[in-house]
C-alpha atoms as a PDB file:
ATOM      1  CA  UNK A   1    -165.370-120.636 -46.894  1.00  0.00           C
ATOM      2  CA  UNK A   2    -164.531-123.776 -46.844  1.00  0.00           C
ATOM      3  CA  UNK A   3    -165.317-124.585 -50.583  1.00  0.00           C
ATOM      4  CA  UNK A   4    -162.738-121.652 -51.768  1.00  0.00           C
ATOM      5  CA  UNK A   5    -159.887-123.734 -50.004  1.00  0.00           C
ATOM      6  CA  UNK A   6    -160.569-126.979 -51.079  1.00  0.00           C
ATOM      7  CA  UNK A   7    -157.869-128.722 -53.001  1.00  0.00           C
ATOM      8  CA  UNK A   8    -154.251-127.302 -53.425  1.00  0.00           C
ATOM      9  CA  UNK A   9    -153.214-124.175 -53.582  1.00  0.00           C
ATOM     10  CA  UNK A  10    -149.309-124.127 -52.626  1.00  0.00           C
ATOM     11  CA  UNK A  11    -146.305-125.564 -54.132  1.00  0.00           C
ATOM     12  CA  UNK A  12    -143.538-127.983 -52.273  1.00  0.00           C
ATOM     13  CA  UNK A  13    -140.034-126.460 -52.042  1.00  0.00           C
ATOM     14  CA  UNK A  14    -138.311-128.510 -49.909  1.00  0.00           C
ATOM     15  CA  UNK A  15    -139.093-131.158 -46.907  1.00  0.00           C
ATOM     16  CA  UNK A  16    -141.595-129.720 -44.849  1.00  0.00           C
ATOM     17  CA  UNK A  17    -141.920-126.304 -46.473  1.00  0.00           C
ATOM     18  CA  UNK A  18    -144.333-125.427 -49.035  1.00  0.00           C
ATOM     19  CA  UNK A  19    -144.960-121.598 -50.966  1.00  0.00           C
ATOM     20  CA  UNK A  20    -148.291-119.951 -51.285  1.00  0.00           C
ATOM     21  CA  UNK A  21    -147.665-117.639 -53.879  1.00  0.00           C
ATOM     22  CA  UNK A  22    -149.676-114.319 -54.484  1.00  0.00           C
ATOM     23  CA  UNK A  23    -150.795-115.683 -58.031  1.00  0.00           C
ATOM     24  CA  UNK A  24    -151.838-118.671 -56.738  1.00  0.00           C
ATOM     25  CA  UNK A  25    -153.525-117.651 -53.289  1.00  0.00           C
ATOM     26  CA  UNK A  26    -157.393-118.259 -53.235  1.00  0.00           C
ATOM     27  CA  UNK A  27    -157.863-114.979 -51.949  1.00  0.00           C
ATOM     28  CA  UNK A  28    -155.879-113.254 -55.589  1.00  0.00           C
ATOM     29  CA  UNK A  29    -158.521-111.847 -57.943  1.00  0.00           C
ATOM     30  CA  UNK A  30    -156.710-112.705 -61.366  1.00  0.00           C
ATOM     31  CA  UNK A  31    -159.056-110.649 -63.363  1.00  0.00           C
ATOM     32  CA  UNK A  32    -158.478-107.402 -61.450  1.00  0.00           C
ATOM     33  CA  UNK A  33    -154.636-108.259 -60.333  1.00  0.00           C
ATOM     34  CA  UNK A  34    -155.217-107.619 -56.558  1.00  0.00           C
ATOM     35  CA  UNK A  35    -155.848-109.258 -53.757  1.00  0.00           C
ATOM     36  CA  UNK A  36    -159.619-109.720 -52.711  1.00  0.00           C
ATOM     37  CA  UNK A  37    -159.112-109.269 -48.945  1.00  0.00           C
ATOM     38  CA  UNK A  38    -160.525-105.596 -48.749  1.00  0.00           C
ATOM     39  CA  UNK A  39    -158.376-104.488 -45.487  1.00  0.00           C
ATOM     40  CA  UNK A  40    -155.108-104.025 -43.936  1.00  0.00           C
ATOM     41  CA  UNK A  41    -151.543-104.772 -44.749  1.00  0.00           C
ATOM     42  CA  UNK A  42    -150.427-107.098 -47.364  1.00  0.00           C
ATOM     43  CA  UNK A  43    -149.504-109.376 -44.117  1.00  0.00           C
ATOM     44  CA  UNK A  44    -152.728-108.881 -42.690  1.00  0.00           C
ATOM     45  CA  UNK A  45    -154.252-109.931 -45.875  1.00  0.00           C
ATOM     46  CA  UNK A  46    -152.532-112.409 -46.254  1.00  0.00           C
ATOM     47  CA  UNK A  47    -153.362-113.287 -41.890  1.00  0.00           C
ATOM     48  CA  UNK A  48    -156.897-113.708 -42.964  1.00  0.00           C
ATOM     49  CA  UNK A  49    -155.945-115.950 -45.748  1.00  0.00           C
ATOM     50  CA  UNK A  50    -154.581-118.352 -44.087  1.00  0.00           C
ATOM     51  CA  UNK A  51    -157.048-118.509 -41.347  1.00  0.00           C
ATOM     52  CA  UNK A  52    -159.941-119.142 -43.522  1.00  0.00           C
ATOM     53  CA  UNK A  53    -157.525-122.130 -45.211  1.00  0.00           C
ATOM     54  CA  UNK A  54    -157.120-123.379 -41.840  1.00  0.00           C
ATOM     55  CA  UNK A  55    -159.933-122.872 -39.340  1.00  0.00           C
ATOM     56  CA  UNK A  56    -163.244-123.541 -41.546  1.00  0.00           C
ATOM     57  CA  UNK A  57    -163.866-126.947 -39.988  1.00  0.00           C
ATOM     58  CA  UNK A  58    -163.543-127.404 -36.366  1.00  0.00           C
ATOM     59  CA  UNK A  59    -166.563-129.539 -35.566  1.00  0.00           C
ATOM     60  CA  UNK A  60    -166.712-131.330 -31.921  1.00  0.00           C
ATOM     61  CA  UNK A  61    -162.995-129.887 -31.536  1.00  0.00           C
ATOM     62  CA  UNK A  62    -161.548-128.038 -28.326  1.00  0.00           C
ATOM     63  CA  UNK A  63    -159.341-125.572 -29.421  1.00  0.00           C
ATOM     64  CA  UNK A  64    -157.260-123.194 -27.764  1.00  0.00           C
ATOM     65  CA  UNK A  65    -155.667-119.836 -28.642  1.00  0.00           C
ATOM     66  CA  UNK A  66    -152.389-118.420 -27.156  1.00  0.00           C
ATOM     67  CA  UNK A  67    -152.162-115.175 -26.872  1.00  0.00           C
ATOM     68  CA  UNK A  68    -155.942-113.972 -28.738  1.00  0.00           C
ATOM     69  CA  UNK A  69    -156.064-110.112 -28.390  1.00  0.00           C
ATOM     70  CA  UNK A  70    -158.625-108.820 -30.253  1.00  0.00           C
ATOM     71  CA  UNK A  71    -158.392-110.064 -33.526  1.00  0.00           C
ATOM     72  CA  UNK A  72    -161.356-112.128 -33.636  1.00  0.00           C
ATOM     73  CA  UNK A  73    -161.527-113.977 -37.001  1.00  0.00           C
ATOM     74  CA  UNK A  74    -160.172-117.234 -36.228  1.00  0.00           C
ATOM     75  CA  UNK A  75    -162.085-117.636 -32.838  1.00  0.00           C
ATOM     76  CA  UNK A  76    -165.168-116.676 -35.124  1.00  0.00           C
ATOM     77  CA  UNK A  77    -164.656-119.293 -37.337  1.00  0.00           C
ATOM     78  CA  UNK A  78    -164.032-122.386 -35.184  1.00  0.00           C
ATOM     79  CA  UNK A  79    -167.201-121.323 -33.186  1.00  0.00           C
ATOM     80  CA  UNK A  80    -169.124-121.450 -36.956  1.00  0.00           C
ATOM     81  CA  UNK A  81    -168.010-124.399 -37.742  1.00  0.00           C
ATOM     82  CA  UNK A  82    -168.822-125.943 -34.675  1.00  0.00           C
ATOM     83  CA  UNK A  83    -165.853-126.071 -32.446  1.00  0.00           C
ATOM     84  CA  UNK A  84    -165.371-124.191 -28.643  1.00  0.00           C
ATOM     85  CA  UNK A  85    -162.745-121.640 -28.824  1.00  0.00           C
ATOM     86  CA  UNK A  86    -160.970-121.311 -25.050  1.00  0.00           C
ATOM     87  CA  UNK A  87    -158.124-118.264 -24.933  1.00  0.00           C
ATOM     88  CA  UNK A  88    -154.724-117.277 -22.828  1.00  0.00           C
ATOM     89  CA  UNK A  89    -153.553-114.122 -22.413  1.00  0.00           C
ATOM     90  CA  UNK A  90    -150.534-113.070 -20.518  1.00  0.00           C
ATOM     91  CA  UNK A  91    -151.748-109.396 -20.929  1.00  0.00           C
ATOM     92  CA  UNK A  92    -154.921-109.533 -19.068  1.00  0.00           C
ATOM     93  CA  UNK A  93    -155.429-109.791 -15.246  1.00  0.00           C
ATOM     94  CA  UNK A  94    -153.680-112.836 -13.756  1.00  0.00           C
ATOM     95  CA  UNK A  95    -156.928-112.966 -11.377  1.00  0.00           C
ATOM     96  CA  UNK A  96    -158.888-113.786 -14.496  1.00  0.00           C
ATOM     97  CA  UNK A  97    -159.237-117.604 -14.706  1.00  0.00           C
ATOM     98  CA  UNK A  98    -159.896-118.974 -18.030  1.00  0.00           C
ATOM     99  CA  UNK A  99    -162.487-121.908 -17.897  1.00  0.00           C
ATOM    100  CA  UNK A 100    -163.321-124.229 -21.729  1.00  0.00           C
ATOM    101  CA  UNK A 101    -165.032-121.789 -23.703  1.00  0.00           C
ATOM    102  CA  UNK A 102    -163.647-118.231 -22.203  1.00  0.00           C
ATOM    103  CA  UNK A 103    -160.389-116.209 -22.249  1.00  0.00           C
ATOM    104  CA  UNK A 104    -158.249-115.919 -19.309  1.00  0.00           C
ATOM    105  CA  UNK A 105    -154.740-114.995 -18.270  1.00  0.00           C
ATOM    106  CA  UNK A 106    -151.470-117.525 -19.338  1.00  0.00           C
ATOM    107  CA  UNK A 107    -149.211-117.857 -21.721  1.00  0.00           C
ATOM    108  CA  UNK A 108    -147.426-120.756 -23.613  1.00  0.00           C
ATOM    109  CA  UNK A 109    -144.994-121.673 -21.051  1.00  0.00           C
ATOM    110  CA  UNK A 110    -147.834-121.403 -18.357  1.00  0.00           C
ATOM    111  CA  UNK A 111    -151.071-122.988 -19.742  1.00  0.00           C
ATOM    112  CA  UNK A 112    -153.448-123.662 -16.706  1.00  0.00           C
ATOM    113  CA  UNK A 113    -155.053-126.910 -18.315  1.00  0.00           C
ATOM    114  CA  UNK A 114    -155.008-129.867 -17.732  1.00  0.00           C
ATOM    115  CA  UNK A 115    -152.874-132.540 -19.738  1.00  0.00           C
ATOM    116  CA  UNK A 116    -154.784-133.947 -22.844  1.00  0.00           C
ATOM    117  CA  UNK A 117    -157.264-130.927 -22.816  1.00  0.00           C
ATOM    118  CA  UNK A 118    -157.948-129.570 -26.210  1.00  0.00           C
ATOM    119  CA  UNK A 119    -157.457-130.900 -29.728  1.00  0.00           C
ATOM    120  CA  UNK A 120    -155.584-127.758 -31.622  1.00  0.00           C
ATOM    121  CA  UNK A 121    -153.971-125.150 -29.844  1.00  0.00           C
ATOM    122  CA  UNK A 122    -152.777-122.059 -32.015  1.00  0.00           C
ATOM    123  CA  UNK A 123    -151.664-118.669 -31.810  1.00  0.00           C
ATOM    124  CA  UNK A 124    -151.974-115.306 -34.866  1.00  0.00           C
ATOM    125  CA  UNK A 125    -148.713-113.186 -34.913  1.00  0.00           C
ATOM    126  CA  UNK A 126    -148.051-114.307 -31.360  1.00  0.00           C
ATOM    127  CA  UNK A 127    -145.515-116.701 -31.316  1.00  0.00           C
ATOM    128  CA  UNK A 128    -142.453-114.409 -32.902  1.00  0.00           C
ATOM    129  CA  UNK A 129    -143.037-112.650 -29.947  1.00  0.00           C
ATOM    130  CA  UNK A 130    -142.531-115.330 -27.480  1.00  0.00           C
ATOM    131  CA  UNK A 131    -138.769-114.634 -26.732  1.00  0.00           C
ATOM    132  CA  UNK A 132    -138.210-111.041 -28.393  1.00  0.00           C
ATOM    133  CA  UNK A 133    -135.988-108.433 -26.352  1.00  0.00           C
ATOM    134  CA  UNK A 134    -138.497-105.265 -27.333  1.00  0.00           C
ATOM    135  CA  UNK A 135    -139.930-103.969 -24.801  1.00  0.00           C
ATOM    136  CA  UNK A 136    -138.482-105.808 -22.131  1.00  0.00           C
ATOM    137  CA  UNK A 137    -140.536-109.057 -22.244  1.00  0.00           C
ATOM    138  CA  UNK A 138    -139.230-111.794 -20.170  1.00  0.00           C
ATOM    139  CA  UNK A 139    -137.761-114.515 -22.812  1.00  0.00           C
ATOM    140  CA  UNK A 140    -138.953-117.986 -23.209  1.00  0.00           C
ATOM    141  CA  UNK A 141    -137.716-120.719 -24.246  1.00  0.00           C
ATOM    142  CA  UNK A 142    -139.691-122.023 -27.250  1.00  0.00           C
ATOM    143  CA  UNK A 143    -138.984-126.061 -26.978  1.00  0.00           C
ATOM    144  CA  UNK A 144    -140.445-125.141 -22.807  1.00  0.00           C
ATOM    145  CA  UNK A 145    -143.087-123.429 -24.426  1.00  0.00           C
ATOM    146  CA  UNK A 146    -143.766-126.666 -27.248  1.00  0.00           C
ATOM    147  CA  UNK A 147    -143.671-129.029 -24.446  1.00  0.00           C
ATOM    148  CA  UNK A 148    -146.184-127.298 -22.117  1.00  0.00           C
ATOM    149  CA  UNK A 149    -148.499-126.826 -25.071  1.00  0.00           C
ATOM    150  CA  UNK A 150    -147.957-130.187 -26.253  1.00  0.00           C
ATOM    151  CA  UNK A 151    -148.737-130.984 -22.835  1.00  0.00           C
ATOM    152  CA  UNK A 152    -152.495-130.112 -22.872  1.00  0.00           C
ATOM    153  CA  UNK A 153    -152.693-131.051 -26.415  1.00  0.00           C
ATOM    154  CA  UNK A 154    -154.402-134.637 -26.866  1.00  0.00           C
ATOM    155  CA  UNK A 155    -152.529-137.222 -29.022  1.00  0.00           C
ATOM    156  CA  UNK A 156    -153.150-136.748 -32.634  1.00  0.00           C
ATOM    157  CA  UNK A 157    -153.945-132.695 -31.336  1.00  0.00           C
ATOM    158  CA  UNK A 158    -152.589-130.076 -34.198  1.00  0.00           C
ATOM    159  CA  UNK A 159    -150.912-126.612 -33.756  1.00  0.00           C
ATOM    160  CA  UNK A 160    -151.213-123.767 -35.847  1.00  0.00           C
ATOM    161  CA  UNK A 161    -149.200-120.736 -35.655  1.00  0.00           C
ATOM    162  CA  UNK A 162    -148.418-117.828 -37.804  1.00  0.00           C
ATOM    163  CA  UNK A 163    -145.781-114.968 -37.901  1.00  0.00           C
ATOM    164  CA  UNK A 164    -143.920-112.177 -39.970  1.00  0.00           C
ATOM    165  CA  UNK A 165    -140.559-112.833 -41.443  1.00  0.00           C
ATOM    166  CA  UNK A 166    -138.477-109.586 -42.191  1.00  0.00           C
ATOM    167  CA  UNK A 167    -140.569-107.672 -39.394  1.00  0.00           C
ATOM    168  CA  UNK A 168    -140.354-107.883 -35.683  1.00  0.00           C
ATOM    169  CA  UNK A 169    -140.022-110.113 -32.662  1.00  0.00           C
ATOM    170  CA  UNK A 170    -137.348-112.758 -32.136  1.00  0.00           C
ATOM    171  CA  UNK A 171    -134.262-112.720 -34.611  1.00  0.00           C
ATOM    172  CA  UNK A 172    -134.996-115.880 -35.929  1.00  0.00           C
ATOM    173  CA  UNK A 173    -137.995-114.474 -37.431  1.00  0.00           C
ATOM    174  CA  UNK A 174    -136.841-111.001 -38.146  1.00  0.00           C
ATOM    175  CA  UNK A 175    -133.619-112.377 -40.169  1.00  0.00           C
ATOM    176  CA  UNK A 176    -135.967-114.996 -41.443  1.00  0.00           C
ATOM    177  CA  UNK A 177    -133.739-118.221 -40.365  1.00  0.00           C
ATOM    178  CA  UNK A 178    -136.789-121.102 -40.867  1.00  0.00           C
ATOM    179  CA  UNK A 179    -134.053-123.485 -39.976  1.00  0.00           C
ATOM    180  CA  UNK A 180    -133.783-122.680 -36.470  1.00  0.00           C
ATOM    181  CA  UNK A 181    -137.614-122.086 -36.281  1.00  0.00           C
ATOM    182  CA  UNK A 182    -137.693-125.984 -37.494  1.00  0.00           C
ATOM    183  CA  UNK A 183    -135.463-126.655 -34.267  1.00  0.00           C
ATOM    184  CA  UNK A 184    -137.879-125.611 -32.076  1.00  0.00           C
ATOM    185  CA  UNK A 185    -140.481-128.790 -32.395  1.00  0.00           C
ATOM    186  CA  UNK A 186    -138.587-131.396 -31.082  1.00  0.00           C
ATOM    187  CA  UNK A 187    -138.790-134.725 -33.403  1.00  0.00           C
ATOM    188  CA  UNK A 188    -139.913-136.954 -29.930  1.00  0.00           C
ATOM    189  CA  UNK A 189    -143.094-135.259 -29.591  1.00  0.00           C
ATOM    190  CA  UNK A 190    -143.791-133.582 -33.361  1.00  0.00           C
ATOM    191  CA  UNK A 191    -144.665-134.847 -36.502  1.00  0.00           C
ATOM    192  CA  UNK A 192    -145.758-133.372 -39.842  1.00  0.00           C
ATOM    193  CA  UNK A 193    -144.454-130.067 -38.637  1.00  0.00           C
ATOM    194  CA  UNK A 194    -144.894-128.222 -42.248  1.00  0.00           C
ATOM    195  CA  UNK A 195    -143.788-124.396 -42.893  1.00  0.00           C
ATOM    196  CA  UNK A 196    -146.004-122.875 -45.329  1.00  0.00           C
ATOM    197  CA  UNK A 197    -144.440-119.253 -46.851  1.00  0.00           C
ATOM    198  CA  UNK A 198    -147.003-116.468 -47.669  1.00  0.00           C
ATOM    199  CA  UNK A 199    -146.009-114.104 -49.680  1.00  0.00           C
ATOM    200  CA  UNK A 200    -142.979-114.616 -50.332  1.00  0.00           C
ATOM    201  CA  UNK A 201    -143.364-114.620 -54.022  1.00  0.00           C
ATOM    202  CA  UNK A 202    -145.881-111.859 -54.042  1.00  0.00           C
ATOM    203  CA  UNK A 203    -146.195-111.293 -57.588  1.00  0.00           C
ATOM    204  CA  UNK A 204    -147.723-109.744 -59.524  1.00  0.00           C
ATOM    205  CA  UNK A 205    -148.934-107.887 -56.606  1.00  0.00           C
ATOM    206  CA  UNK A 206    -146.703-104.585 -54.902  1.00  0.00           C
ATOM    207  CA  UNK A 207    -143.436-105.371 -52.709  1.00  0.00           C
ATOM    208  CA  UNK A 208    -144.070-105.288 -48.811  1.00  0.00           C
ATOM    209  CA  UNK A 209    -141.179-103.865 -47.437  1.00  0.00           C
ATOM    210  CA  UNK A 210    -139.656-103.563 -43.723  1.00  0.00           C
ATOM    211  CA  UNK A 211    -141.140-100.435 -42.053  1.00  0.00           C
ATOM    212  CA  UNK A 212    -138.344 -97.392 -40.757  1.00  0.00           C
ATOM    213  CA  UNK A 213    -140.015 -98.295 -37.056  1.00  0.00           C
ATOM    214  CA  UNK A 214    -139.155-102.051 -37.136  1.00  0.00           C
ATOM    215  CA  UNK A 215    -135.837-101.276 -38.720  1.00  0.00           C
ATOM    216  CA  UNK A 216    -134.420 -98.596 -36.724  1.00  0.00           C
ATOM    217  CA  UNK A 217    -135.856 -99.351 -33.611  1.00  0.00           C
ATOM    218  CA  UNK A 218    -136.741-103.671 -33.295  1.00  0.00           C
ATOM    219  CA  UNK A 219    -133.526-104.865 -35.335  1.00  0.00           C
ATOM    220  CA  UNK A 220    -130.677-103.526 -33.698  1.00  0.00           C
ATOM    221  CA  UNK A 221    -132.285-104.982 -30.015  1.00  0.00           C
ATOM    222  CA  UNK A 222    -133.107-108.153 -31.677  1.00  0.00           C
ATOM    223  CA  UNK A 223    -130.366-109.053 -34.021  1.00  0.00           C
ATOM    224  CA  UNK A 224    -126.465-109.627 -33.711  1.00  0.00           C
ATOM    225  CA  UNK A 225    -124.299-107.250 -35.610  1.00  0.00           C
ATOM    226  CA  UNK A 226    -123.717-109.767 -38.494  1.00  0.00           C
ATOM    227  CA  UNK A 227    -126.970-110.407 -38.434  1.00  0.00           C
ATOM    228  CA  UNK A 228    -128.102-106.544 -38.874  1.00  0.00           C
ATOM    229  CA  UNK A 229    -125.271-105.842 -41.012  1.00  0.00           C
ATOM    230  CA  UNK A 230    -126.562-108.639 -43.592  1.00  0.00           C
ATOM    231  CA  UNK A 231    -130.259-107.640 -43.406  1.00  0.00           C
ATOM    232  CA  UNK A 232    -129.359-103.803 -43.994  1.00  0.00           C
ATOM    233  CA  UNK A 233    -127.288-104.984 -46.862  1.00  0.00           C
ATOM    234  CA  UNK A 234    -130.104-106.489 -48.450  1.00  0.00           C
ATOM    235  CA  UNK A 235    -133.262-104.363 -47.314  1.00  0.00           C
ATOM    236  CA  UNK A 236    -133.952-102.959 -50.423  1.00  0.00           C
ATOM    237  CA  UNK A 237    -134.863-106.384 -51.993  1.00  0.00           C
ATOM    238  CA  UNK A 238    -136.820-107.825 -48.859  1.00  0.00           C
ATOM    239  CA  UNK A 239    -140.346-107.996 -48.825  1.00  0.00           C
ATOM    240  CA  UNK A 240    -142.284-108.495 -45.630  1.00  0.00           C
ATOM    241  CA  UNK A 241    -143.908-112.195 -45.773  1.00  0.00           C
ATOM    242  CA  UNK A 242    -145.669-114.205 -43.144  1.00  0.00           C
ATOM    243  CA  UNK A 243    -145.398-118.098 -42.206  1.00  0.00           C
ATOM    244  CA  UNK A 244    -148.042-120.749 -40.964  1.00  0.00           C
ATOM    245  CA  UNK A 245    -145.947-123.382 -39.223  1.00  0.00           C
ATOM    246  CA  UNK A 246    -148.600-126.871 -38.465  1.00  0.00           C
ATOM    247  CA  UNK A 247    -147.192-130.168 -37.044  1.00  0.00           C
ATOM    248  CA  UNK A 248    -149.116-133.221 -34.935  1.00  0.00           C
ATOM    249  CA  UNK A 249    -148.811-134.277 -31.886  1.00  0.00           C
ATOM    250  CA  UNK A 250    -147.232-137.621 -31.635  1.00  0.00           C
END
């Protein structure tokens, strides 16, 4: 695993964000023209990616996952390569305690740690849903949310966290806006916060695009008019793409 990551794979596009195109993902077959990740969607695949780039070498490390339902692949991982994998849930009973090396009840803006606990905290198609209006979630603030986590973070700890654009949860993600996603890791206590873009150029491999379900029923809740208006405008051309957003703690 951690051999078909080494070296680069993206591209830079601007400050702080970089493209992993289809053609030049480890995970693209070139001889056959597909992707090798036998299951799920084209953002799932492309999920999986991204946590074998980023999770094949946790040695000695305490890491924490917010919000782990039952996709176990990354938890897998940092246990393989040597790390202790702790998890928060807001979903499960709040009488459930997490303790280092279990899964409990919490959430990002409530992590019941103590500070300078763990060395990477991180989260899998969690954090666009952090502040969305479906289904009548309570909204958080994500700079609360960064500072709690960077709270039980210790200095020098990493984040990892990874989320659809063009799909669900909180407009910023579901109208793609990566600028105001920047805004939400405040300069004082982040550094070498880096947007990577999966998928986004996804040839030569099939267009992904926005599902009826998310369009009809998430982005009218989630979006402003002008906002819906210039996504409907447009959906024909979008493709569904995911971003890994990493950054140190100061």
């Amino acid at each position: 695993m951690q051999q078909k990551w080494q070296g680069k794979f993206w591209q830079a596009q601007s400050k702080g964000v970089v493209n992993v195109e289809c053609r030049n993902c480890r995970s693209f077959d070139a001889n056959r023209k597909h992707c090798s990740i036998g299951f799920g969607t084209p953002l799932r695949k492309c999920v999986v990616s991204s946590i074998e780039a980023h999770f094949n070498d946790c040695k000695n490390r305490e890491v924490l996952e917010i919000g782990f339902g039952r996709f176990m692949l990354a938890r897998n991982l940092i246990r393989k390569s040597g790390g202790r994998w702790t998890g928060i849930e807001p979903q499960v009973n709040p009488n459930n305690i997490p303790v280092l090396g279990k899964g409990g009840h919490g959430d990002a803006a409530n992590i019941p740690f103590p500070d300078q606990t763990f060395d990477m905290a991180f989260g899998i198609q969690s954090i666009e849903h952090w502040a969305q209006k479906v289904g009548g979630r309570t909204p958080s603030d994500y700079k609360t949310c960064f500072a709690e986590i960077s709270r039980v973070l210790k200095p020098g700890g990493t984040i990892y966290f990874d989320a659809p654009i063009y799909f669900h949860g909180h407009a910023m993600f579901v109208a793609g806006k990566l600028q105001d996603i920047r805004k939400c890791f405040d300069d004082a206590i982040w550094q070498d916060v880096r947007i990577e873009k999966w998928r986004e150029n996804f040839a030569p491999l099939e267009q992904y695009p926005p599902s009826d379900t998310v369009v009809n029923g998430d982005w009218p809740i989630e979006l402003d008019d002008n906002e819906l208006q210039e996504l409907l405008e447009k959906r024909e051309d979008l493709s569904v793409y995911m971003i890994a957003i990493t950054a140190t703690k100061r």
